[in-house]
PDB file of N, CA and C in Angstrom:
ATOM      1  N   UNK A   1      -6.999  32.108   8.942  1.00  0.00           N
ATOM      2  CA  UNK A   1      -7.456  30.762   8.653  1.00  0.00           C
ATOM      3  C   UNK A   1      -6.371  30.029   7.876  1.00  0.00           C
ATOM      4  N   UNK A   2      -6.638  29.057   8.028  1.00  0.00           N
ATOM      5  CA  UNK A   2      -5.570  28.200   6.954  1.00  0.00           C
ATOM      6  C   UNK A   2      -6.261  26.779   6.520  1.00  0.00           C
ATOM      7  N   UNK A   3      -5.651  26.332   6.027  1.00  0.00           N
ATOM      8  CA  UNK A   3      -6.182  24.648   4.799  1.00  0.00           C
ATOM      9  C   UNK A   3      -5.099  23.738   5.878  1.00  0.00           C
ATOM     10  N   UNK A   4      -5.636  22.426   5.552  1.00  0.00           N
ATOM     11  CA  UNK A   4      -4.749  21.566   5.527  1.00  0.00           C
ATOM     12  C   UNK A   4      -5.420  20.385   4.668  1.00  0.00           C
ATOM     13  N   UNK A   5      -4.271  20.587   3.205  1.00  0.00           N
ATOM     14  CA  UNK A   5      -5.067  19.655   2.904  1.00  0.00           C
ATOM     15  C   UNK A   5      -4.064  18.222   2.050  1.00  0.00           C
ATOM     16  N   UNK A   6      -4.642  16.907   2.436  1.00  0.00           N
ATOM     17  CA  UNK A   6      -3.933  15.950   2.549  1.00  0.00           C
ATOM     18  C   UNK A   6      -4.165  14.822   1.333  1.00  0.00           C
ATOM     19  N   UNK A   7      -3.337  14.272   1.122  1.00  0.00           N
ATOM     20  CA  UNK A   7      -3.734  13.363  -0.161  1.00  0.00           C
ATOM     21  C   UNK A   7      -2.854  11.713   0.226  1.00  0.00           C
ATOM     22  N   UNK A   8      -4.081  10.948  -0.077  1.00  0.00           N
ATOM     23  CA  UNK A   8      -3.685   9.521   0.194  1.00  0.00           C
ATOM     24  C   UNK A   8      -3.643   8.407  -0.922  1.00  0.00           C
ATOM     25  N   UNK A   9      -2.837   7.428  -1.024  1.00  0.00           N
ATOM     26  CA  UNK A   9      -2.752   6.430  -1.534  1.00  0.00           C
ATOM     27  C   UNK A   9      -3.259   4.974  -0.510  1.00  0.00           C
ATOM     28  N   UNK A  10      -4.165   4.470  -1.583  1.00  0.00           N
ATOM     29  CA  UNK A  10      -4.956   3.225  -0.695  1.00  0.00           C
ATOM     30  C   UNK A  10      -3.677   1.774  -1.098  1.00  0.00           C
ATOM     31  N   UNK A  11      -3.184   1.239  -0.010  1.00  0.00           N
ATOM     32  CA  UNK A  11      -2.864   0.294  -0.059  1.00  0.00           C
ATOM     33  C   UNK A  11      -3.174  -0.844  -1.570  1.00  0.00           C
ATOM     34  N   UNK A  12      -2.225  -1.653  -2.659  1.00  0.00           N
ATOM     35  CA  UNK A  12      -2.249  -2.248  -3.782  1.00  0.00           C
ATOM     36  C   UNK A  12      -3.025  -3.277  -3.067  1.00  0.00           C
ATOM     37  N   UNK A  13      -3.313  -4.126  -1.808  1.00  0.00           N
ATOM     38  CA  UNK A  13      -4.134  -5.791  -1.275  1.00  0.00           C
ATOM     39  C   UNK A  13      -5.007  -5.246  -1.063  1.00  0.00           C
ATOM     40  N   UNK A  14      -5.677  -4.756  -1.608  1.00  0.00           N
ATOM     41  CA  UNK A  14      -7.632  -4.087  -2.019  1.00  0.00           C
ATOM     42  C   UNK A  14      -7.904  -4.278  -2.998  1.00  0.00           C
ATOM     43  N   UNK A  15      -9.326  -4.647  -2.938  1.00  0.00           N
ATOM     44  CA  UNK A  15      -9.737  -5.119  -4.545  1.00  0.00           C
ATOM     45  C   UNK A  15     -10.156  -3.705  -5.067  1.00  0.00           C
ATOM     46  N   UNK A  16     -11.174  -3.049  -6.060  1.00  0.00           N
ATOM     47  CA  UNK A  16     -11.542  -2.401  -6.142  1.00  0.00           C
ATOM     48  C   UNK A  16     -13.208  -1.989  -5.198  1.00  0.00           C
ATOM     49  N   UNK A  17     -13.835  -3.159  -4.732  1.00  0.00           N
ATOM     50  CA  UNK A  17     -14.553  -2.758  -4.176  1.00  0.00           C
ATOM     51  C   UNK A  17     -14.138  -2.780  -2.555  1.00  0.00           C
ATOM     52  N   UNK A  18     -13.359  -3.355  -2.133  1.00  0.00           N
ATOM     53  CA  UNK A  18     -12.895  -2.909  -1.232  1.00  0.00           C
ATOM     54  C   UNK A  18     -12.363  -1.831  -0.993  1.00  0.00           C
ATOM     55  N   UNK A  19     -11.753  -1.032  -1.575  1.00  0.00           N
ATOM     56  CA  UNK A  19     -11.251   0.258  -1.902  1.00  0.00           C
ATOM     57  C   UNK A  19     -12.679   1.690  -1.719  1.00  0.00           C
ATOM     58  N   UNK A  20     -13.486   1.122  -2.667  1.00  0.00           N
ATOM     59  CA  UNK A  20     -14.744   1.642  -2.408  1.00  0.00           C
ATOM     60  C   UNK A  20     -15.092   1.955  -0.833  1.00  0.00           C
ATOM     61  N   UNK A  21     -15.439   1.003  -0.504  1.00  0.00           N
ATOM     62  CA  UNK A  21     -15.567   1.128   1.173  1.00  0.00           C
ATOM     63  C   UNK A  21     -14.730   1.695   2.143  1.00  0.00           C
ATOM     64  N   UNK A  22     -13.460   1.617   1.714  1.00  0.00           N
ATOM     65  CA  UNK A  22     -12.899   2.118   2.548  1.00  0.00           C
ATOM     66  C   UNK A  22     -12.877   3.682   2.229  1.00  0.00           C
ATOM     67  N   UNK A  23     -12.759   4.165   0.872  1.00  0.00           N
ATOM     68  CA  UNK A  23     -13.065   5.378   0.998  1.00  0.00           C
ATOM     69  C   UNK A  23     -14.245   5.930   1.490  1.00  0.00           C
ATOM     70  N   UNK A  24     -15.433   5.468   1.351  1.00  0.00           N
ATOM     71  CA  UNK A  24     -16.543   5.587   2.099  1.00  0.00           C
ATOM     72  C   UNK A  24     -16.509   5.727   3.264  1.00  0.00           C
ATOM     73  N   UNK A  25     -15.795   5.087   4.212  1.00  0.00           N
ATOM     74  CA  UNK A  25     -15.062   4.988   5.445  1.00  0.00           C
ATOM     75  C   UNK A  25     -14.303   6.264   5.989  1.00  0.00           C
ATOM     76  N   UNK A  26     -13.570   6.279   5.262  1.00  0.00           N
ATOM     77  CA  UNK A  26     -13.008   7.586   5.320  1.00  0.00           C
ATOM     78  C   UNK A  26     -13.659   9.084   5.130  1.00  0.00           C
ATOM     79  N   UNK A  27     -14.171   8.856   3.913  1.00  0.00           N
ATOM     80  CA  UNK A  27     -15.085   9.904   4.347  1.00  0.00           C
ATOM     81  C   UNK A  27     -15.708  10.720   5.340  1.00  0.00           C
ATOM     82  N   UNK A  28     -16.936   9.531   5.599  1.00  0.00           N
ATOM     83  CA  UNK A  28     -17.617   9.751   6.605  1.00  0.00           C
ATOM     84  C   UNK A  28     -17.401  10.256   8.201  1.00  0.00           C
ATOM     85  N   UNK A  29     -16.042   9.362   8.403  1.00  0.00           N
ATOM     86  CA  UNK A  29     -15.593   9.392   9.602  1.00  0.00           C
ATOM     87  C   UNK A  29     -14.385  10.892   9.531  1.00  0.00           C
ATOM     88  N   UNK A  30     -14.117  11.397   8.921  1.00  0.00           N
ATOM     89  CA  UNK A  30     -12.884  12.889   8.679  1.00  0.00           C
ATOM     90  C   UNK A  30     -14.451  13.715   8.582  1.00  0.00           C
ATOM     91  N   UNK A  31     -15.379  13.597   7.648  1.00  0.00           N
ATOM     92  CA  UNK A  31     -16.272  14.584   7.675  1.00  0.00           C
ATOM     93  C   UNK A  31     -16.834  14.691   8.715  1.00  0.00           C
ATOM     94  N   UNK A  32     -17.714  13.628   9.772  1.00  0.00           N
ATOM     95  CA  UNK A  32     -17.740  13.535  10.671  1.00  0.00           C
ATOM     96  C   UNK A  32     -17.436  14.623  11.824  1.00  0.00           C
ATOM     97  N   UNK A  33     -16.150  14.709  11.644  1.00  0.00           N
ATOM     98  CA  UNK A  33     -15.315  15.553  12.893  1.00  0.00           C
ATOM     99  C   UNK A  33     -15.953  16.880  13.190  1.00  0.00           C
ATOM    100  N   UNK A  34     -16.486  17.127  12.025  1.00  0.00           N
ATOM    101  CA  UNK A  34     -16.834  18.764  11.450  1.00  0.00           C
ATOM    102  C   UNK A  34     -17.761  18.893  13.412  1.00  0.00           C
ATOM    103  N   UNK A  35     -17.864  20.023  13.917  1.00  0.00           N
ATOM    104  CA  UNK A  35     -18.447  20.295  15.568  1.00  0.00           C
ATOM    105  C   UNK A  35     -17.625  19.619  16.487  1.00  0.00           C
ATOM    106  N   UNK A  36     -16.631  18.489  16.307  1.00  0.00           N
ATOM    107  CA  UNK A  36     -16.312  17.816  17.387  1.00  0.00           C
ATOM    108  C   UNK A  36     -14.982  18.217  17.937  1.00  0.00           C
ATOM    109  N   UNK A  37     -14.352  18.848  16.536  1.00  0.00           N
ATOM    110  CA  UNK A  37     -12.766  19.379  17.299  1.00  0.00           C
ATOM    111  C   UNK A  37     -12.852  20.824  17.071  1.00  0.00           C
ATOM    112  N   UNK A  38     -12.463  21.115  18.128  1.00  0.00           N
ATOM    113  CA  UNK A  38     -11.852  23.183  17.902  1.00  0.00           C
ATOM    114  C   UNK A  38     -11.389  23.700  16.876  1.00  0.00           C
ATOM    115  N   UNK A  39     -12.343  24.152  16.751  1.00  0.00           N
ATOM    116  CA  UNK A  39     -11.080  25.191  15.631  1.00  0.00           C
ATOM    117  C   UNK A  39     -11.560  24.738  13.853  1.00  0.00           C
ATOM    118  N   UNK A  40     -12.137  23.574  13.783  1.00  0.00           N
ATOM    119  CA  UNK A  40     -12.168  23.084  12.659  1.00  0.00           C
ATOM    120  C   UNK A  40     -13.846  23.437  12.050  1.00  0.00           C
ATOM    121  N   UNK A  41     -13.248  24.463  11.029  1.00  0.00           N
ATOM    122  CA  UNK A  41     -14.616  24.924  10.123  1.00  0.00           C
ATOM    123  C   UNK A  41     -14.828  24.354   9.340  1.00  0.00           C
ATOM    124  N   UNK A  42     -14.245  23.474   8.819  1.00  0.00           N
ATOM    125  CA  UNK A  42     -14.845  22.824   7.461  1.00  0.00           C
ATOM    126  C   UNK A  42     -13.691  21.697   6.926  1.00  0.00           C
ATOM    127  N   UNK A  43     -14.856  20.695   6.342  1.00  0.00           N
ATOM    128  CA  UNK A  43     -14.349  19.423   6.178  1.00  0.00           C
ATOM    129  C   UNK A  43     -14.480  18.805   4.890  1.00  0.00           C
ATOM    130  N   UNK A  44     -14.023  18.377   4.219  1.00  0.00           N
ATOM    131  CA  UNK A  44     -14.428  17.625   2.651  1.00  0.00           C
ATOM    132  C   UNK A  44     -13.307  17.194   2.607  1.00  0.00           C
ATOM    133  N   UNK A  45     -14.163  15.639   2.168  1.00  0.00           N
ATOM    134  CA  UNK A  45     -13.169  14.859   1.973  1.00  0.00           C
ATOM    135  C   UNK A  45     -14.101  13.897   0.706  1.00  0.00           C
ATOM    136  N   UNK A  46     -12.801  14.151  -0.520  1.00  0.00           N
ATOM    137  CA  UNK A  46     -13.132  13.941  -2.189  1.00  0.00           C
ATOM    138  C   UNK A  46     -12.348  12.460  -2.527  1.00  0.00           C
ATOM    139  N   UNK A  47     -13.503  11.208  -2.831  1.00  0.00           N
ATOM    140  CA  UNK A  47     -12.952  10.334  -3.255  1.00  0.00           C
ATOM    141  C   UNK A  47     -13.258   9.788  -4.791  1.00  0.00           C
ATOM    142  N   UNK A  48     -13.871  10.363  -5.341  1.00  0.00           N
ATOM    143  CA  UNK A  48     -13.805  10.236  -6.926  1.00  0.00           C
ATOM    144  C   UNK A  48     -12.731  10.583  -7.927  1.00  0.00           C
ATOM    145  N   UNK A  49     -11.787  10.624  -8.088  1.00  0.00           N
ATOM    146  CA  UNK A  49     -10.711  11.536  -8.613  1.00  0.00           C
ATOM    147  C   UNK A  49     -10.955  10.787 -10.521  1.00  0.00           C
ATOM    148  N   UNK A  50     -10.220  11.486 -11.139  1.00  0.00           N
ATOM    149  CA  UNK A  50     -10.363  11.164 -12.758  1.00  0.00           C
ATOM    150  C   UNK A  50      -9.528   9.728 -12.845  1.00  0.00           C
ATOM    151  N   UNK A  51      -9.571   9.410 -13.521  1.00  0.00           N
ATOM    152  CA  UNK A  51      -8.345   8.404 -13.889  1.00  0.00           C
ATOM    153  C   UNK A  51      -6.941   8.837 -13.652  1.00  0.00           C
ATOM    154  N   UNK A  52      -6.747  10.099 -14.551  1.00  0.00           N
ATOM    155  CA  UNK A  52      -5.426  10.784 -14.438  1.00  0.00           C
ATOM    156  C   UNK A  52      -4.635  11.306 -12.927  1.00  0.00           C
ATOM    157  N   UNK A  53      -5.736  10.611 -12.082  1.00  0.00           N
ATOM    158  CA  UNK A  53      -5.170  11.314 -10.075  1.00  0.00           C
ATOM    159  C   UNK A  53      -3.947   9.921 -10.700  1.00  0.00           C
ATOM    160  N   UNK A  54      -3.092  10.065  -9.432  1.00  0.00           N
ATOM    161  CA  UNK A  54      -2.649   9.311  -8.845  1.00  0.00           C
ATOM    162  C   UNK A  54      -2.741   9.185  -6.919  1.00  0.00           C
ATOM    163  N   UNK A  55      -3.719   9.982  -6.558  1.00  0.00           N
ATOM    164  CA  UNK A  55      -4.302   9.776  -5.348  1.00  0.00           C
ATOM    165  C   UNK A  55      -5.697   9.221  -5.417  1.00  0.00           C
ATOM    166  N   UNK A  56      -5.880   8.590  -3.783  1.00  0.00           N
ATOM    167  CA  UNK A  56      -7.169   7.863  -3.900  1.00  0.00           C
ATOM    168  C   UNK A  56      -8.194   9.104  -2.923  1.00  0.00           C
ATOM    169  N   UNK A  57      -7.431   9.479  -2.682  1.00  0.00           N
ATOM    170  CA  UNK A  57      -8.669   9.884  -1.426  1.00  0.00           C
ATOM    171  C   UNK A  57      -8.044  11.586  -1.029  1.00  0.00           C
ATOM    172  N   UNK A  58      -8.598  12.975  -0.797  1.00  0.00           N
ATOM    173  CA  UNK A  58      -7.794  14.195  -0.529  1.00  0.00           C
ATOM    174  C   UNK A  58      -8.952  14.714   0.505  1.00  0.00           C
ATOM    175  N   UNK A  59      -7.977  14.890   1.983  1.00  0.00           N
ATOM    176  CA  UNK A  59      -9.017  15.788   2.752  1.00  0.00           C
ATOM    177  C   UNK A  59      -8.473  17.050   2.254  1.00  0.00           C
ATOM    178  N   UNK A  60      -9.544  18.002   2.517  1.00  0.00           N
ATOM    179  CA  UNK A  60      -9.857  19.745   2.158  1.00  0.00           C
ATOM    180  C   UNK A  60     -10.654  20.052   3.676  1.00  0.00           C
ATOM    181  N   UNK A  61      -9.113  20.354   4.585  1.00  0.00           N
ATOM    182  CA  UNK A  61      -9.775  21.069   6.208  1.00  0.00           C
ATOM    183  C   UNK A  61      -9.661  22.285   6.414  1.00  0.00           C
ATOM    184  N   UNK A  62     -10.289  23.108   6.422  1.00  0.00           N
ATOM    185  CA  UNK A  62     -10.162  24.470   7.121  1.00  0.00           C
ATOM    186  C   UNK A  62     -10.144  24.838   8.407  1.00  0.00           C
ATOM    187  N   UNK A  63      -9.553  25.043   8.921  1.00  0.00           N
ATOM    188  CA  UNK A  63      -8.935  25.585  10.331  1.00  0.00           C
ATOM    189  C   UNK A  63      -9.191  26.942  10.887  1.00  0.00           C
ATOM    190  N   UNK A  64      -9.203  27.465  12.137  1.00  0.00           N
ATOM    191  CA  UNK A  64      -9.461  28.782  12.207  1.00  0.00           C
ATOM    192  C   UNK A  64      -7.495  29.081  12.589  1.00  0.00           C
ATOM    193  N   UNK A  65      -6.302  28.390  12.823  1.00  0.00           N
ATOM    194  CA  UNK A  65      -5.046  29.198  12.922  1.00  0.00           C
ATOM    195  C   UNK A  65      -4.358  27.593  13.128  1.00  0.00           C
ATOM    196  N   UNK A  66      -3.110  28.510  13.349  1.00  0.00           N
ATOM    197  CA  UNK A  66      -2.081  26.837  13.359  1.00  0.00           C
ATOM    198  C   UNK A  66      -2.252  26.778  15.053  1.00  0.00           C
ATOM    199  N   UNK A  67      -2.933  26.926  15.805  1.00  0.00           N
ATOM    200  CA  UNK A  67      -2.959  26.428  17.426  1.00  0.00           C
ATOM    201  C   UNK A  67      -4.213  25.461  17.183  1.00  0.00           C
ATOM    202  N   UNK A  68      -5.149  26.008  16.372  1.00  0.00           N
ATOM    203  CA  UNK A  68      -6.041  25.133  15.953  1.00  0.00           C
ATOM    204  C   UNK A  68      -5.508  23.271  15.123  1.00  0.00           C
ATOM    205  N   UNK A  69      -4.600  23.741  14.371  1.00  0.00           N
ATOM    206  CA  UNK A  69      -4.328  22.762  13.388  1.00  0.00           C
ATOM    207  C   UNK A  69      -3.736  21.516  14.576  1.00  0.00           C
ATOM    208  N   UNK A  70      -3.008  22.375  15.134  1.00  0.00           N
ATOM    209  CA  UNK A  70      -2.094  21.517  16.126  1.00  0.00           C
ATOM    210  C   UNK A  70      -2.999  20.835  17.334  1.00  0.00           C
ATOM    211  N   UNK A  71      -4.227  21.600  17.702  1.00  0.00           N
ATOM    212  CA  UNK A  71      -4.837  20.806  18.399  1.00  0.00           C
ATOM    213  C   UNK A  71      -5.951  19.405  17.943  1.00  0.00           C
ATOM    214  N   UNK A  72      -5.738  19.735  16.292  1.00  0.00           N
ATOM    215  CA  UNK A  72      -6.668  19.010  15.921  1.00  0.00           C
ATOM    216  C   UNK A  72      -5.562  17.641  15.107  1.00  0.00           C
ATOM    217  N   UNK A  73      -4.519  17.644  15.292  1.00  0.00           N
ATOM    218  CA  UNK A  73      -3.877  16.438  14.943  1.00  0.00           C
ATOM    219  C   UNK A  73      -4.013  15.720  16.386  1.00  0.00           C
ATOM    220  N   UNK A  74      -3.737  16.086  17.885  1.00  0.00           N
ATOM    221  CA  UNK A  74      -4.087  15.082  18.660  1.00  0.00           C
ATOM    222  C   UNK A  74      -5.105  14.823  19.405  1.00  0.00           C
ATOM    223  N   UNK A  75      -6.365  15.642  18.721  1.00  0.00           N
ATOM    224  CA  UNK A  75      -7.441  15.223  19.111  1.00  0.00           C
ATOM    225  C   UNK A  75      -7.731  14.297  19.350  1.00  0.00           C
ATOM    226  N   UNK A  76      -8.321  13.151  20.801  1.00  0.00           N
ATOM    227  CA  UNK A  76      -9.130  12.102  20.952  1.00  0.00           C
ATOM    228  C   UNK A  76      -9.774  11.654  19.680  1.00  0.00           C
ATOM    229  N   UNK A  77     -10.512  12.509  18.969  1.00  0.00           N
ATOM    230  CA  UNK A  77     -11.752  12.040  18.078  1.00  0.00           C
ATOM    231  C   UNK A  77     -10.895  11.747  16.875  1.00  0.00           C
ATOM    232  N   UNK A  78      -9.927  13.008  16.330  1.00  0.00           N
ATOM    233  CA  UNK A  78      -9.397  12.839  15.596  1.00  0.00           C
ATOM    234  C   UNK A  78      -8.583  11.920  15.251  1.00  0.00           C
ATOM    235  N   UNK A  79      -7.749  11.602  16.592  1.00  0.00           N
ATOM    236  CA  UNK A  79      -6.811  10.215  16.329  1.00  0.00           C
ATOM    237  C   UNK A  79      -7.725   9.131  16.183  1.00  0.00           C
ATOM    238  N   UNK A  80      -8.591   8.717  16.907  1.00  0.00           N
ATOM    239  CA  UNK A  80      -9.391   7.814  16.722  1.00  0.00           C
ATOM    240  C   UNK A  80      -9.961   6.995  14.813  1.00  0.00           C
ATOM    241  N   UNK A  81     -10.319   8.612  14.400  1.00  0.00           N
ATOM    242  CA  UNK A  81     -10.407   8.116  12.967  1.00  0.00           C
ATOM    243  C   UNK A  81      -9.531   7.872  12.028  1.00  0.00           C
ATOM    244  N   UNK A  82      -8.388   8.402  12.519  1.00  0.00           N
ATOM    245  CA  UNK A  82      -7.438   8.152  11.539  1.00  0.00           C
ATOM    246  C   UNK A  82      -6.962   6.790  12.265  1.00  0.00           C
ATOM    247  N   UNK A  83      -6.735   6.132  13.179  1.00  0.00           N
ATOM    248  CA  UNK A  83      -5.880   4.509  13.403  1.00  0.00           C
ATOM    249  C   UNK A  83      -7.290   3.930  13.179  1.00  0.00           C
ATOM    250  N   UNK A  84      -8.121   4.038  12.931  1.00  0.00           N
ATOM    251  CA  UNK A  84      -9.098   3.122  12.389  1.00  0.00           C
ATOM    252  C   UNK A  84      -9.845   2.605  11.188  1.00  0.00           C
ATOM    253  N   UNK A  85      -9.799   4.165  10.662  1.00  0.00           N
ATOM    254  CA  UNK A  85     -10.488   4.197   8.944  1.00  0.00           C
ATOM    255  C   UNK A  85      -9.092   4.715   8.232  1.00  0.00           C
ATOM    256  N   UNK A  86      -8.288   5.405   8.166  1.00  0.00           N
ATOM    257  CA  UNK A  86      -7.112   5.855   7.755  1.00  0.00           C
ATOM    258  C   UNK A  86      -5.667   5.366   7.759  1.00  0.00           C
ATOM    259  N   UNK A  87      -5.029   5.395   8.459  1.00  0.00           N
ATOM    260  CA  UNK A  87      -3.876   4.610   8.635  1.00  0.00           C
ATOM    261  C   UNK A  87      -3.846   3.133   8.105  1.00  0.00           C
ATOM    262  N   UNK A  88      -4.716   2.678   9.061  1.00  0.00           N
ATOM    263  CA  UNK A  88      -4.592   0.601   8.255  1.00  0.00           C
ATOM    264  C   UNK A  88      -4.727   0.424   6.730  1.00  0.00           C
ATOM    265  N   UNK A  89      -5.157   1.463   6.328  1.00  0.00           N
ATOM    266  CA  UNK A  89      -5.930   1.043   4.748  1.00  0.00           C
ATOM    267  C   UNK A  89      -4.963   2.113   3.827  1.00  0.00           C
ATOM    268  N   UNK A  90      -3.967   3.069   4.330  1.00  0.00           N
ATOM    269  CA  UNK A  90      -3.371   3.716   3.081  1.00  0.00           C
ATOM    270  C   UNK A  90      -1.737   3.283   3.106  1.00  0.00           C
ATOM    271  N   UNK A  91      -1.253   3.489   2.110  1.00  0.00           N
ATOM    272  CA  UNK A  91       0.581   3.715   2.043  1.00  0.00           C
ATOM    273  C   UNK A  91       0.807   4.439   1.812  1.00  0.00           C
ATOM    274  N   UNK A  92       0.673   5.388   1.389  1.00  0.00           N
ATOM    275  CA  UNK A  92       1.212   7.055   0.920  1.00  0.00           C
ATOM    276  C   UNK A  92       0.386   8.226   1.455  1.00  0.00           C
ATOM    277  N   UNK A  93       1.271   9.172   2.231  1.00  0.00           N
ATOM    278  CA  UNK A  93       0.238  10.155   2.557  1.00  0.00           C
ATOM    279  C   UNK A  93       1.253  11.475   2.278  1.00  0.00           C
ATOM    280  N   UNK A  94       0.517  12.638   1.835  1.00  0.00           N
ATOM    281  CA  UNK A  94       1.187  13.746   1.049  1.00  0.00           C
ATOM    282  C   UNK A  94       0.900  15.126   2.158  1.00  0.00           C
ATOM    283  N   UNK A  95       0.692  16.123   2.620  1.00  0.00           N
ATOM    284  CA  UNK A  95       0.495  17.098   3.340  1.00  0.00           C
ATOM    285  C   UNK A  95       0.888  18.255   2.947  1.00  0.00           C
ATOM    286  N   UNK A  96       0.126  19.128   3.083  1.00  0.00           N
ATOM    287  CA  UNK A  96       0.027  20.501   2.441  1.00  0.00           C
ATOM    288  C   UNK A  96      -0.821  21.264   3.506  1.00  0.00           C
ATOM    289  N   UNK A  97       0.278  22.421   4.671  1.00  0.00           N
ATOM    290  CA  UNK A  97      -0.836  23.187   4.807  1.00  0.00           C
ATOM    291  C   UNK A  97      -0.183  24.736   4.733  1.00  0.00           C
ATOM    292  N   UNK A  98      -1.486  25.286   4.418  1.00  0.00           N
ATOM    293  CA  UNK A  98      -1.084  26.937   3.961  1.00  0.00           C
ATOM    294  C   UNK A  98      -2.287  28.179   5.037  1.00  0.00           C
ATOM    295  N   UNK A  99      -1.594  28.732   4.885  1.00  0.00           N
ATOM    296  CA  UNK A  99      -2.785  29.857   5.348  1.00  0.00           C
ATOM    297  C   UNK A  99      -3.606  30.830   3.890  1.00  0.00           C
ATOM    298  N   UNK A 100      -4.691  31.204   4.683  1.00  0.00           N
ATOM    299  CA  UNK A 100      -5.798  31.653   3.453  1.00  0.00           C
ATOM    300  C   UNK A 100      -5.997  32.933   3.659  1.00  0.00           C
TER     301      UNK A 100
END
C-alpha cells in the first residue's frame, strides 16, 4: 500500500468565506472518489488546519500500489475534480507519496 498525500495553498483573491466553500468543495468532491477509482482505499481530505499551517487544504489517499496511484491521477472522475474544484481555486501544491 502506499499514501499519497498532498497539501494546497488557496489562491490570496478569496475572501475568507469564499475560501470556506471552496474547501468544502474540495472536500466533498476528492472524498467523493472513495468506490469510483481502482485501487483507491481511502480518502480524507482535512480543511481546518491551526493557525500555525501554512496550508489550506491536505488530501490523506491510500492506494493499494503505485499502478494504482498512476491510474488514479488520470482517472476520468479524478481529473474531472481536480480542473473543477481544485486547480482553479489553488496556487501552491506540495506532494508526498510513500509506501506503508
Amino acid at each position: 500500500m502506499l499514501k499519497h498525500v498532498i497539501l494546497w495553498q488557496l489562491k490570496d483573491e478569496f475572501t475568507a468565506e469564499e475560501k470556506e466553500a471552496i474547501k468544502a468543495g474540495i472536500k466533498s468532491g476528492l472524498e467523493g472518489l472513495k468506490g469510483q477509482v481502482p485501487g483507491l482505499l481511502e480518502v480524507i481530505v482535512y480543511t481546518n488546519g491551526l493557525a500555525s499551517s501554512n496550508a489550506d487544504v491536505m488530501l490523506d489517499a491510500t492506494l493499494e500500489n503505485e499502478d494504482a496511484l498512476k491510474g488514479y491521477a488520470v482517472h476520468p472522475v479524478h481529473v474531472e475534480v481536480a480542473d473543477t474544484k481544485v486547480r482553479p481555486f489553488t496556487k501552491t501544491r506540495m506532494c508526498l507519496d510513500f509506501e506503508i
